[in-house]
Protein backbone atom coordinates (compact mmCIF):
# COMPACT_ATOMS: atom_id res chain seq x y z
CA UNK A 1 -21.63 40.69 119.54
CA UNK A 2 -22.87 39.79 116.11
CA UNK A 3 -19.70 38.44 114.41
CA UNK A 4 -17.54 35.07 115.12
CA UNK A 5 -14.72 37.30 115.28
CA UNK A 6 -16.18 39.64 117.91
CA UNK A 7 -16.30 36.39 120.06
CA UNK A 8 -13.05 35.53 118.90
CA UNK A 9 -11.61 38.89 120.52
CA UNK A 10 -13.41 38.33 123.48
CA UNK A 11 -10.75 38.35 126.50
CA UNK A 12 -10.48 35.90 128.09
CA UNK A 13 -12.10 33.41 125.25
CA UNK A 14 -14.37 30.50 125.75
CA UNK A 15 -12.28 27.92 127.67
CA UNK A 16 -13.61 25.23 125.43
CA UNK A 17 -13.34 26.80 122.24
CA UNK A 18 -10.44 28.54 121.01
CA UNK A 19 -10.18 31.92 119.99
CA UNK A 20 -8.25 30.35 116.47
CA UNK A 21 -11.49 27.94 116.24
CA UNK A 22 -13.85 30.93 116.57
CA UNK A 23 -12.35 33.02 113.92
CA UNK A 24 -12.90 29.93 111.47
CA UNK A 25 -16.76 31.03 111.62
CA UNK A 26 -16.53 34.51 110.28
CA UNK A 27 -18.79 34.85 107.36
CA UNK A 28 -20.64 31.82 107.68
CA UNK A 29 -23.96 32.58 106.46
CA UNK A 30 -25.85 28.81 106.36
CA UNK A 31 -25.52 25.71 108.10
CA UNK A 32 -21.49 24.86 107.97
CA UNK A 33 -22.38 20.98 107.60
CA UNK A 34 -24.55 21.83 104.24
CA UNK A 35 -22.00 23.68 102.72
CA UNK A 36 -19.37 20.70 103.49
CA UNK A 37 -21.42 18.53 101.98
CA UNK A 38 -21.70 20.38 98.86
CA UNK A 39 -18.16 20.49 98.32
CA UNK A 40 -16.60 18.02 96.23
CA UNK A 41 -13.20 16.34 98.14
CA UNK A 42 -10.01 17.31 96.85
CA UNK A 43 -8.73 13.35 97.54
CA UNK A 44 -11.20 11.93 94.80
CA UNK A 45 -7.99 12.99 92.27
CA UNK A 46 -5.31 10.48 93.51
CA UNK A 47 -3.04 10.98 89.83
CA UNK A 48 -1.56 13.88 88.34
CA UNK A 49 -3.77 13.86 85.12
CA UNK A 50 -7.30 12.81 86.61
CA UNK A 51 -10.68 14.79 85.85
CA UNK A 52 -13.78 15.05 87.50
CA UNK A 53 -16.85 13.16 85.54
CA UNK A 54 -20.27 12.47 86.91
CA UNK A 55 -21.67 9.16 87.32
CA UNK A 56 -25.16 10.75 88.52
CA UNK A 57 -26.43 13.77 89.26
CA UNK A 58 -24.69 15.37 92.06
CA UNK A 59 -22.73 12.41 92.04
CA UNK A 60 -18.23 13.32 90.87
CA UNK A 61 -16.27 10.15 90.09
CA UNK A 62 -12.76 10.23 89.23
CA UNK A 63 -11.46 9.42 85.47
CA UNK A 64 -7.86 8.53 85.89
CA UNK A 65 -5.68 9.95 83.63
CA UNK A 66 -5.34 8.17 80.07
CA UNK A 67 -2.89 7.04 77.92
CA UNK A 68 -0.04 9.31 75.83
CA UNK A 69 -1.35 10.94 72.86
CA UNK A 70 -5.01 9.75 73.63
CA UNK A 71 -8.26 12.06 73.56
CA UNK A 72 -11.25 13.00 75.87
CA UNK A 73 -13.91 10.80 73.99
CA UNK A 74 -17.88 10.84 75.05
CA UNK A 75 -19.38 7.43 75.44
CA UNK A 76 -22.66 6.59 76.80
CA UNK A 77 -21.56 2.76 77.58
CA UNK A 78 -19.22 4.16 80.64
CA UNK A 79 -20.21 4.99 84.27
CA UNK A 80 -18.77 8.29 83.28
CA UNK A 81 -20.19 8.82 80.53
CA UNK A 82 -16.20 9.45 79.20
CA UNK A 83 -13.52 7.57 78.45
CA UNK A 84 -10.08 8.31 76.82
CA UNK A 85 -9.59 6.89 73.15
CA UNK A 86 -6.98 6.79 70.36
CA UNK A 87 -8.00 9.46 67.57
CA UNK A 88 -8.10 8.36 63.89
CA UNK A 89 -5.14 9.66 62.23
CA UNK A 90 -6.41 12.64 59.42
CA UNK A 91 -9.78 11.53 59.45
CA UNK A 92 -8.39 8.21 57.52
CA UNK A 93 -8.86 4.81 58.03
CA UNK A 94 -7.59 1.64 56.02
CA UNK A 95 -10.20 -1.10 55.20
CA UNK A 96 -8.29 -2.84 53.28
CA UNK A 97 -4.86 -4.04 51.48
CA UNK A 98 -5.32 -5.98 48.27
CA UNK A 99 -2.66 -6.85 45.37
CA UNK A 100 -3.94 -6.78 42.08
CA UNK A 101 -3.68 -9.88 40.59
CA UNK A 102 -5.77 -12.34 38.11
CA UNK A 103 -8.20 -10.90 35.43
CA UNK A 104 -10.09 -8.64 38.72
CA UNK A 105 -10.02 -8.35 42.07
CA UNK A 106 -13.12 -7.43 44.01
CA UNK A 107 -13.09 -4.90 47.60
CA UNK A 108 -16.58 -6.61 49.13
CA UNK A 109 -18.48 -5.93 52.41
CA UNK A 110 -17.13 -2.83 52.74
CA UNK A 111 -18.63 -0.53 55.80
CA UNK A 112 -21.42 1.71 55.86
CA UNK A 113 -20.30 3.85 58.77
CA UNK A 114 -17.80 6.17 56.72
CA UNK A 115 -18.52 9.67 54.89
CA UNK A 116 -16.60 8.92 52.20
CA UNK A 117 -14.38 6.42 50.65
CA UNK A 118 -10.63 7.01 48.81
CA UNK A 119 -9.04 4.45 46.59
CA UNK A 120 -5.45 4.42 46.29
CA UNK A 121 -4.15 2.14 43.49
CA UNK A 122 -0.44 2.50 42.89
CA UNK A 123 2.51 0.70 40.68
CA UNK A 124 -0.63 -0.73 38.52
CA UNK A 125 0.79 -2.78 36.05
CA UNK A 126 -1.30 -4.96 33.54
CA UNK A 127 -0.20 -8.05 31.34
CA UNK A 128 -0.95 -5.95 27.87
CA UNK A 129 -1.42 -2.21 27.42
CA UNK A 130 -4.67 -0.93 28.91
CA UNK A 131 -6.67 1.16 31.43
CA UNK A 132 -7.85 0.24 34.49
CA UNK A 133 -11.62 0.38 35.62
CA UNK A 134 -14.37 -0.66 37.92
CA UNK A 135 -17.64 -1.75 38.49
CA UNK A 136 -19.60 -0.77 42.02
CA UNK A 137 -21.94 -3.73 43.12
CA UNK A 138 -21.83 -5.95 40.36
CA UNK A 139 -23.78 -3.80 38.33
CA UNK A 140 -23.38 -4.13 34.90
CA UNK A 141 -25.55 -1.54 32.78
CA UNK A 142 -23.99 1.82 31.19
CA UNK A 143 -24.89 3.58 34.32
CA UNK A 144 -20.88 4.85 34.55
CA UNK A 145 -19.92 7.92 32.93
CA UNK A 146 -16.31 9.47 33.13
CA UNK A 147 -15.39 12.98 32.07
CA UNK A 148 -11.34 12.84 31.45
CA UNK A 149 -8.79 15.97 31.74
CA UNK A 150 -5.53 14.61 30.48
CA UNK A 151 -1.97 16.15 29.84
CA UNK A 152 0.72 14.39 27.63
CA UNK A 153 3.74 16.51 27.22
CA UNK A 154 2.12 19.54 25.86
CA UNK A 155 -0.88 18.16 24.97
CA UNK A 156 -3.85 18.51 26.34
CA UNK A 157 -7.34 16.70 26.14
CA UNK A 158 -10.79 16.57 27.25
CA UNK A 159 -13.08 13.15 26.54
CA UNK A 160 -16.64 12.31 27.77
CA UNK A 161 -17.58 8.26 28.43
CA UNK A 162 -20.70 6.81 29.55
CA UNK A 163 -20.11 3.06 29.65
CA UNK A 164 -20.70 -0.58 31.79
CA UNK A 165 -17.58 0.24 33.36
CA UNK A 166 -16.26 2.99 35.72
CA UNK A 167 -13.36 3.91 33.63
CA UNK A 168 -10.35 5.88 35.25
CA UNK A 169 -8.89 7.85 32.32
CA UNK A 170 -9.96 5.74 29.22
CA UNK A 171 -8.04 8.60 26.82
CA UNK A 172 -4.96 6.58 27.07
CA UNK A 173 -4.13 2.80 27.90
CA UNK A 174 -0.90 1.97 30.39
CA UNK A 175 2.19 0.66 29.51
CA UNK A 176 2.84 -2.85 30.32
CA UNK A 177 6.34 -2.63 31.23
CA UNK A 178 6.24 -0.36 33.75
CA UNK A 179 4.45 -0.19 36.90
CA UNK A 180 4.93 3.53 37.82
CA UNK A 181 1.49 4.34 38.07
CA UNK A 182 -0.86 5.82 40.55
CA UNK A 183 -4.54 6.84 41.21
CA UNK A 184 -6.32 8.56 43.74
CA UNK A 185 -10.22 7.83 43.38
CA UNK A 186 -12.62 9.57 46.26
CA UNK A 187 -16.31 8.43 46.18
CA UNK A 188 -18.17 10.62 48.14
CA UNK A 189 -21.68 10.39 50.05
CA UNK A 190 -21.22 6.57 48.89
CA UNK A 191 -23.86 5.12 51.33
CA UNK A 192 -26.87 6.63 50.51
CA UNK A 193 -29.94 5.94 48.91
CA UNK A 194 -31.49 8.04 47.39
CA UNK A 195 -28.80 10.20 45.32
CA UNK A 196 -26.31 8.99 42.46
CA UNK A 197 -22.59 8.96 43.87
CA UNK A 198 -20.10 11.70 42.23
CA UNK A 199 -16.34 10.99 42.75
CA UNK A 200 -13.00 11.88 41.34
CA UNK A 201 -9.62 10.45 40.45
CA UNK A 202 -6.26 11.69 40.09
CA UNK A 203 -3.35 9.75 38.04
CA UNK A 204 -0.61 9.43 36.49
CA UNK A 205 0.69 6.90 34.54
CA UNK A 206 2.93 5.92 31.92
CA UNK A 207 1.11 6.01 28.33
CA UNK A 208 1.23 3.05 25.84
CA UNK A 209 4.80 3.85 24.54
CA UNK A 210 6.70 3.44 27.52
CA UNK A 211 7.71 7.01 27.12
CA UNK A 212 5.00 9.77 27.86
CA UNK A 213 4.39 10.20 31.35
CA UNK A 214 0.46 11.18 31.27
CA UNK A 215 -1.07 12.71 34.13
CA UNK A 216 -4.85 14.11 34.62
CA UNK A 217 -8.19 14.57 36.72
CA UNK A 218 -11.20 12.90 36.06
CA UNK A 219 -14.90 13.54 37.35
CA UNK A 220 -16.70 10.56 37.92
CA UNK A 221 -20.77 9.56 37.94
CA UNK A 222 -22.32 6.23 39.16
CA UNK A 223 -26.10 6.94 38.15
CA UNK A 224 -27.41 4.05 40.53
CA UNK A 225 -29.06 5.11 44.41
CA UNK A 226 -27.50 1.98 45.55
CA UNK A 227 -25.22 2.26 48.37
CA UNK A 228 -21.88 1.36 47.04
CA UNK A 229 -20.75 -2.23 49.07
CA UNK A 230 -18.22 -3.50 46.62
CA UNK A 231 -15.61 -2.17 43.94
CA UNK A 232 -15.01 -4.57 41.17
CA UNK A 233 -11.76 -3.97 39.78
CA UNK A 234 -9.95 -4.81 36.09
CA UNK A 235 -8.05 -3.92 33.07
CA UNK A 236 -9.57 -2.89 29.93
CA UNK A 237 -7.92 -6.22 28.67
CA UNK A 238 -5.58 -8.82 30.24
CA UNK A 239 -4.66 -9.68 33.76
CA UNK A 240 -2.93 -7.23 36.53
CA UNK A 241 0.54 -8.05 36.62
CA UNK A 242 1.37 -6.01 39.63
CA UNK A 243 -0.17 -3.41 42.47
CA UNK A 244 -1.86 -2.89 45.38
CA UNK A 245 -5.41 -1.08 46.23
CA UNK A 246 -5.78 0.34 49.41
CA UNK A 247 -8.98 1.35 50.78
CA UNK A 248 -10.00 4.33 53.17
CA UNK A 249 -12.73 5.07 54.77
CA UNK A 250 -13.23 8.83 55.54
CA UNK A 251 -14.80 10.21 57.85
């Protein structure tokens, strides 16, 4: 007899092992102890949710389950080497709030662990007709140049600045009785060293009669390798009256 089951048909069987216990062994090719111990036990998962992750090698751990609407998130700083995390919603996050108020307002330390950076400014108002604009770092030589696509009714317009100012569309200045305005400003590759930043901002706004509602793109060129840490911002002439500036960092 060669085979476990052989045995296991053997009449009458083994009197101390049964014929049941036998036919457990068919197929067993190695030691059955080695194999056991290679197997990893099913009561390590305890919660309906829970993965296996390695501590070691050869070594399974449990990760219990995380929280709702969390993700699987690699982390060298855990026994696992895992852990569950809260994604960033769209790639976005906010650095910071700030109402524009006073002759400028200034975005400082801001990180150096984003891609890019967006710029939302919205209801801008300022005291006396004018544009808005901004400096990065402090700096204050005509490294800024702007390159302005504007629409007025059925008008259109193209106008080239270099200037000590970032200017976001200089072709027209903004009402000061109304504060329905907006600007979306990206600034990308704005950490590094060793390239000029390139951005671009899109607006609307209300032009200096109260009555044309302007609205354009404009390309944007900070000829400085500096990484940008700061955004100065402020009208063309007069205080900010009213709005906020949010800042996102983009990954």
């Amino acid at each position: 007899m060669t085979k476990a089951r052989d045995i296991a048909s053997a009449i009458p069987a083994p009197s101390t092992v049964s014929s049941a216990e036998l036919g457990f062994l068919d197929g067993v090719t190695s030691a059955i102890q080695t194999q056991v111990d290679a197997k990893t036990a099913k009561a390590t998962l305890t919660t309906k949710g829970d993965v296996y992750a390695a501590t070691a090698a050869s070594t399974p751990a449990r990760l219990a389950v995380g929280a709702n609407d969390t993700v699987l998130t690699a982390d060298s700083a855990e026994a696992t080497g895992l852990k569950w995390a809260t994604p960033s919603a769209g790639g976005m996050t906010l650095i910071s709030t700030t109402t524009l108020t006073g002759a400028s307002v200034t975005l400082s330390s801001i990180p150096q662990t984003y891609n890019n950076l967006q710029l939302i400014i919205r209801n801008h108002r300022p005291a006396s007709d004018a544009y808005i604009r901004a400096r990065f770092n402090s700096v204050t030589t005509s490294t800024y140049y702007s390159l302005d696509f504007m629409s007025y009714g059925i008008t259109n317009s193209l106008s080239g600045y270099e200037d000590n100012f970032m200017d976001f569309c200089r072709q027209s200045t903004t009402d000061n009785s109304t504060n329905s305005n907006m600007y979306v400003i990206n600034l990308y590759d704005y950490k590094n060293t060793v390239a000029y930043k390139m951005g671009d901002n899109r607006f609307y706004k209300e032009g200096s009669n109260g009555t044309d509602l302007n609205s354009g793109y404009t390309i944007l060129l900070f000829a400085n390798n500096e990484a940008i840490s700061s955004i100065i911002l402020s009208n063309s002439t007069g205080d900010f009256t009213s709005g906020t500036a949010l800042l996102y960092g983009v990954k």
